[in-house]
Protein backbone atom coordinates (compact mmCIF):
# COMPACT_ATOMS: atom_id res chain seq x y z
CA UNK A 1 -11.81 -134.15 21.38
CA UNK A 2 -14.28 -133.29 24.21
CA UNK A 3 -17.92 -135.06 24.44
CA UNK A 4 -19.94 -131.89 22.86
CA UNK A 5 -18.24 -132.48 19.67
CA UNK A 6 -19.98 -135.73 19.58
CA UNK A 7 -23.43 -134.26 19.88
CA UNK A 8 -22.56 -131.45 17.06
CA UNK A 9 -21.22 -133.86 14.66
CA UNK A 10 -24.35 -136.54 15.33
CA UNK A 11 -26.65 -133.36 14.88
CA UNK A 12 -24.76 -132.03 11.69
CA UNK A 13 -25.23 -134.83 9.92
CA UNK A 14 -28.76 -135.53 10.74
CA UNK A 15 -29.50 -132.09 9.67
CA UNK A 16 -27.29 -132.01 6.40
CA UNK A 17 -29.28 -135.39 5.40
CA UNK A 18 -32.90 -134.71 7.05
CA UNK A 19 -34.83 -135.12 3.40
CA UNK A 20 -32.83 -138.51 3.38
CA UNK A 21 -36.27 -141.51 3.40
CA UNK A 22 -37.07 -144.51 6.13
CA UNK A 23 -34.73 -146.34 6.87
CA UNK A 24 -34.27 -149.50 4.54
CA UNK A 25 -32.02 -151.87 5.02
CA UNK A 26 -30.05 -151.97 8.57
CA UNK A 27 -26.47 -151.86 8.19
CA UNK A 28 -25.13 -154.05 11.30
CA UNK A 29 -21.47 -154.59 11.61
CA UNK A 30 -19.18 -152.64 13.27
CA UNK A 31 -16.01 -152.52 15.80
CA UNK A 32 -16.45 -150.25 18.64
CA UNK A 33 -19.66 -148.59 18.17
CA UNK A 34 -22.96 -150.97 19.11
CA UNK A 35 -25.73 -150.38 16.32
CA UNK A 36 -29.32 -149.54 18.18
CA UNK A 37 -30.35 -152.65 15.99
CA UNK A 38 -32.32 -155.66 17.32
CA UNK A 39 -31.82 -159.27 15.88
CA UNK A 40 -35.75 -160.13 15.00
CA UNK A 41 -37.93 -163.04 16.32
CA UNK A 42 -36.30 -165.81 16.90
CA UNK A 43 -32.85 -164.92 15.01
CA UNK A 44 -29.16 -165.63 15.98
CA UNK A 45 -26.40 -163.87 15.24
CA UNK A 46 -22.79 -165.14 16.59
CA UNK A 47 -19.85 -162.95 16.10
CA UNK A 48 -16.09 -163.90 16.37
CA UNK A 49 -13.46 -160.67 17.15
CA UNK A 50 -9.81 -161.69 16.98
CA UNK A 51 -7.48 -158.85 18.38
CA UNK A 52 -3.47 -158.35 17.90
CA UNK A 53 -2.59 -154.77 19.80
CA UNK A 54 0.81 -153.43 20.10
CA UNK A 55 1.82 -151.73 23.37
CA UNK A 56 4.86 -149.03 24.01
CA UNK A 57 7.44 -149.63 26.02
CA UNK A 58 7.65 -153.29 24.41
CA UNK A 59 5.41 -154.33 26.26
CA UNK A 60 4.75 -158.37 25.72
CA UNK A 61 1.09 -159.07 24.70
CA UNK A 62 -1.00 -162.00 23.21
CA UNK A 63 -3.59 -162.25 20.76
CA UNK A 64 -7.30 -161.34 22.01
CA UNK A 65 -9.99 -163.09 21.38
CA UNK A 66 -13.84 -162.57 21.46
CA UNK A 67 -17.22 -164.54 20.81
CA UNK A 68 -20.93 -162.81 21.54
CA UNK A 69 -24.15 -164.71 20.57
CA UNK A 70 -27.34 -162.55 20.21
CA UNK A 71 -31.07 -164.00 19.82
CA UNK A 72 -34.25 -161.88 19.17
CA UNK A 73 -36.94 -163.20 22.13
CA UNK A 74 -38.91 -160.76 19.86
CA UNK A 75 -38.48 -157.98 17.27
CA UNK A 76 -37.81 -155.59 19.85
CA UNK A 77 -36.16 -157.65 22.52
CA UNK A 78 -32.74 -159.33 22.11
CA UNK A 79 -30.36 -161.36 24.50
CA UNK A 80 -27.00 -161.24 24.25
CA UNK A 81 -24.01 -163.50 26.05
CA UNK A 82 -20.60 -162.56 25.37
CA UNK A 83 -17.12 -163.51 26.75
CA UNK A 84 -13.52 -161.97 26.08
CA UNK A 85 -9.84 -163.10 26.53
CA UNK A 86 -7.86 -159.64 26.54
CA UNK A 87 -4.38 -158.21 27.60
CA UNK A 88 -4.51 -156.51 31.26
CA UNK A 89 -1.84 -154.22 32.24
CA UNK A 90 0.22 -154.76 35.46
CA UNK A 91 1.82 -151.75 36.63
CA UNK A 92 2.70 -150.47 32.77
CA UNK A 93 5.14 -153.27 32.86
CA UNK A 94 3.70 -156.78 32.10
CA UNK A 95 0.55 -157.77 30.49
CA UNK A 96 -1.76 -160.61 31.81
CA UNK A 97 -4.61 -162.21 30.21
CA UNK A 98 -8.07 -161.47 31.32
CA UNK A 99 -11.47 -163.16 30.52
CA UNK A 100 -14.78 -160.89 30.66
CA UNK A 101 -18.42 -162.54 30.58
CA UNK A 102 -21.42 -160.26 30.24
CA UNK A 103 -25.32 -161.29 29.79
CA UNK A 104 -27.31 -159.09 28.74
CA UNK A 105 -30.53 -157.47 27.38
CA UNK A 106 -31.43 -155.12 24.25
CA UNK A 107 -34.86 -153.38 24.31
CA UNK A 108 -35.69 -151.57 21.29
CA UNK A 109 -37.59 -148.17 22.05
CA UNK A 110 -38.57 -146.06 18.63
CA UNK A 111 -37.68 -147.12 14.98
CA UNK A 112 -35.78 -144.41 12.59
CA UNK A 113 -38.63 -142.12 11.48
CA UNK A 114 -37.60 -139.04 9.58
CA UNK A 115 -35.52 -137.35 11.91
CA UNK A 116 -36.22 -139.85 14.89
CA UNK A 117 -33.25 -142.16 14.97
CA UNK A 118 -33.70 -145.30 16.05
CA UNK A 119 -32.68 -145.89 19.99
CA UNK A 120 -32.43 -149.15 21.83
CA UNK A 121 -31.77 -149.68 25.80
CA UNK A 122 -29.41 -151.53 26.89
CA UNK A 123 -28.46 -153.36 30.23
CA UNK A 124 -25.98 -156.48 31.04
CA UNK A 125 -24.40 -157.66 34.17
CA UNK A 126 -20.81 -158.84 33.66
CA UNK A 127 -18.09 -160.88 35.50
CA UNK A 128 -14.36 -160.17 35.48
CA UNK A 129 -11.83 -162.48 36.47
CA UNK A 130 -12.83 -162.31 40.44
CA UNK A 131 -14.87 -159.28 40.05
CA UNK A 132 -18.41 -158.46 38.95
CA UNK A 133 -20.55 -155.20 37.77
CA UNK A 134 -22.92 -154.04 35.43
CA UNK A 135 -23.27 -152.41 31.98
CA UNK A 136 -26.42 -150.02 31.21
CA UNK A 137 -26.81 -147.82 28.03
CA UNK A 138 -28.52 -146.18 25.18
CA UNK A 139 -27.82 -146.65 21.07
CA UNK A 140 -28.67 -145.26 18.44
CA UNK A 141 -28.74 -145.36 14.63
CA UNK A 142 -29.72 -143.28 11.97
CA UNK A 143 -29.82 -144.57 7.84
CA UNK A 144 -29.61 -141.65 5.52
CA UNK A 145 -30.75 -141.93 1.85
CA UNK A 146 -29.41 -145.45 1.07
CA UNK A 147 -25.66 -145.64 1.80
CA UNK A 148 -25.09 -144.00 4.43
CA UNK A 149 -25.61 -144.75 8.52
CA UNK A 150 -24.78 -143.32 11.67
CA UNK A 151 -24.14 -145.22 14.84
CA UNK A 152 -23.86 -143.75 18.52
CA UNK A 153 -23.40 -145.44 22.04
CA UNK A 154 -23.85 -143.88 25.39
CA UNK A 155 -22.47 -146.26 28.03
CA UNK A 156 -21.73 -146.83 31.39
CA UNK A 157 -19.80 -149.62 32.73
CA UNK A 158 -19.15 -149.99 36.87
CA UNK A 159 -16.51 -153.09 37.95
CA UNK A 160 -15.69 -153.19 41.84
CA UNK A 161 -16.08 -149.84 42.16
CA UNK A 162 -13.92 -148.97 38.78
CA UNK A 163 -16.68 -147.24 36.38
CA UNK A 164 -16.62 -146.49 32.99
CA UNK A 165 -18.51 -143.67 30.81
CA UNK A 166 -17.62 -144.24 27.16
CA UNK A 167 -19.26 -142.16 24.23
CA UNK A 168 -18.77 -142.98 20.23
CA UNK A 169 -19.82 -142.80 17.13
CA UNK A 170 -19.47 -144.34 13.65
CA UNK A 171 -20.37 -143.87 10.30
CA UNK A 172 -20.60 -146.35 7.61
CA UNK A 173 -20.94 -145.87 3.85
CA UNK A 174 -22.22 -148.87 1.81
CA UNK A 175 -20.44 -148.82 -1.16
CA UNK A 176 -22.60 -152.07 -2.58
CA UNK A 177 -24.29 -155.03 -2.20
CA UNK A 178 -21.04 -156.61 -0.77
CA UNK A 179 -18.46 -154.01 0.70
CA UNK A 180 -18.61 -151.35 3.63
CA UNK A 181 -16.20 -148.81 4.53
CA UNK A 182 -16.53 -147.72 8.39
CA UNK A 183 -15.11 -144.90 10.49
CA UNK A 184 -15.27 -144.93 13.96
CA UNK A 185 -14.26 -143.15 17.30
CA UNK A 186 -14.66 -143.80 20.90
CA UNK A 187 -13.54 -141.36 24.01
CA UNK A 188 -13.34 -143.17 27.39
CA UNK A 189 -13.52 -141.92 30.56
CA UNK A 190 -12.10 -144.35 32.83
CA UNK A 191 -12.43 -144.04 36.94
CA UNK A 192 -10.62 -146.24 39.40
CA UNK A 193 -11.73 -146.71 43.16
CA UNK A 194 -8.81 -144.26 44.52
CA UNK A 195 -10.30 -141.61 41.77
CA UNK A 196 -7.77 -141.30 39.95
CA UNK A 197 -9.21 -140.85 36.13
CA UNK A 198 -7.84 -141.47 32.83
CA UNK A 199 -8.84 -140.29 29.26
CA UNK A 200 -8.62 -142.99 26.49
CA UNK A 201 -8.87 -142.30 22.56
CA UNK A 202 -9.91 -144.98 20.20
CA UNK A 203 -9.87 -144.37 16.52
CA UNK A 204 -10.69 -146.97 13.49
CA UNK A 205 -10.64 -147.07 10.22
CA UNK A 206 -12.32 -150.73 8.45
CA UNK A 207 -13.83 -152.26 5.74
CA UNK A 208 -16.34 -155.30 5.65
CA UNK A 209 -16.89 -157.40 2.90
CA UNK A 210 -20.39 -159.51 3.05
CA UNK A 211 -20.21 -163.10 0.81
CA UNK A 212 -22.94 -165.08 -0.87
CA UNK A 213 -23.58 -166.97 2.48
CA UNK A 214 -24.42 -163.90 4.50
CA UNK A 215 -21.17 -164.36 6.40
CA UNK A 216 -19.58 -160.27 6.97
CA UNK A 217 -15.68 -160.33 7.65
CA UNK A 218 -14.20 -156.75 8.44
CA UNK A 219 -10.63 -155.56 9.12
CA UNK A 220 -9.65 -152.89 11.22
CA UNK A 221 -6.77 -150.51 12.25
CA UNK A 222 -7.70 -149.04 15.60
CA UNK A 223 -5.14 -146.11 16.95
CA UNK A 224 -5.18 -144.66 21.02
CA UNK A 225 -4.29 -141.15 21.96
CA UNK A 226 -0.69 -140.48 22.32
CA UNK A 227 -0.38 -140.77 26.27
CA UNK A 228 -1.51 -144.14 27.06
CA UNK A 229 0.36 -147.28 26.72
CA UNK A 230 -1.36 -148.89 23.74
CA UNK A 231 -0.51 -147.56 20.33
CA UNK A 232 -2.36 -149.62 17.76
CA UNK A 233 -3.58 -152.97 16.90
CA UNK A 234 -5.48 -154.72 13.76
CA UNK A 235 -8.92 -156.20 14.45
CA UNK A 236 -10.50 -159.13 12.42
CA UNK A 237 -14.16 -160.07 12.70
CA UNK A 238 -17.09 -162.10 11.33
CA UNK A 239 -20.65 -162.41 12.24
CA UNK A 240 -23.43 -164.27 10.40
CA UNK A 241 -27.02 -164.55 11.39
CA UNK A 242 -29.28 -167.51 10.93
């Protein structure tokens, strides 16, 4: 799948559902895709990702971990610190563990009206192992009639002269007070500093389940594209805002 047919199915959908009212209720929680959402004035939200991917070749890995904590400095203006333990590759042979920090900020620029979705900026500097960059990007997320929402990230990520452009999308379907199914995929376009360029796939199917305390849990299968070394992996997560 090329980046275009992003942009057609974002528009198709917008268009199919362009009666649908304002947006009501946001609909927060997902795995790949960043919702354009703000946390409001003076709210936290902390989420926890664990992580257990399984890599051709039998390829040894570990368990990845994640933690993010989000505050709203105002409704429209959110901070975010978040860290990651993850597998890196050596040489498609070995895999070594690699921690990621990134601080960062969330401006929010229009709220969903009619056919404007909503779009927040969004900018972080991050440190990796031995090596630092920067993150810059725009969201966006759309609520059709009551059940339905549409989530889209354009990002770009530059590490040590290694960038990054990744574009996604999601959609999530409410199907109550308490359970969300979510469908979600993510094309990467990775660059390394001898310009050699690789195409990565990502493509998950979850559900979330919301309990009485406000805490969301969601479980995830995630599959890559057929010519890279990962294959699949199941993602657990929980966030809760207070």
């Amino acid at each position: 799948m090329n980046e275009i047919n992003y942009f057609n199915v974002t528009f198709c959908f917008i268009v199919l559902f362009s009666c649908s009212a304002a947006a009501n209720d946001s609909q927060e929680f997902t795995f790949i895709v960043e919702p354009a959402y703000t946390q409001e004035k003076g709210e936290w939200q902390i989420n926890l990702g664990f992580t257990s991917p399984t890599y051709k070749n039998n390829i040894s890995t570990t368990l990845e971990t994640s933690v993010s904590l989000e505050y709203g400095f105002t409704d429209v203006l959110q901070a975010e610190f978040s860290s990651s333990r993850s597998n890196e590759l050596e040489e498609g042979i070995d895999a070594d563990m690699g921690m990621e920090y990134e601080l960062g900020l969330s401006l929010m620029l229009t709220e969903q009206d009619n056919f404007m979705p909503q779009f927040t900026l969004v900018a972080g500097v991050i440190a990796e192992d031995s090596q630092y960059g920067y993150e810059a990007g725009l969201l966006y997320s759309y609520q059709i009639l009551e059940n339905n929402f549409i989530h889209g990230n354009f990002i770009y990520e530059n590490i040590d002269n290694e960038s990054e452009v990744a574009i996604n999308l999601a959609y999530a379907f409410t199907l109550d007070e308490s359970w969300t199914l979510l469908a979600e995929i993510e094309r990467n376009k990775e660059t390394s500093d001898d310009d050699s360029i690789e195409y990565v796939n990502t493509f998950s199917a979850g559900v979330v389940f919301e309990t009485e305390s406000d805490i969301e849990i969601g479980l995830a299968y995630l599959v890559y594209n057929a010519d890279t070394l990962q294959d699949y992996s199941w993602q657990l997560k929980a966030a809760y805002e207070f």
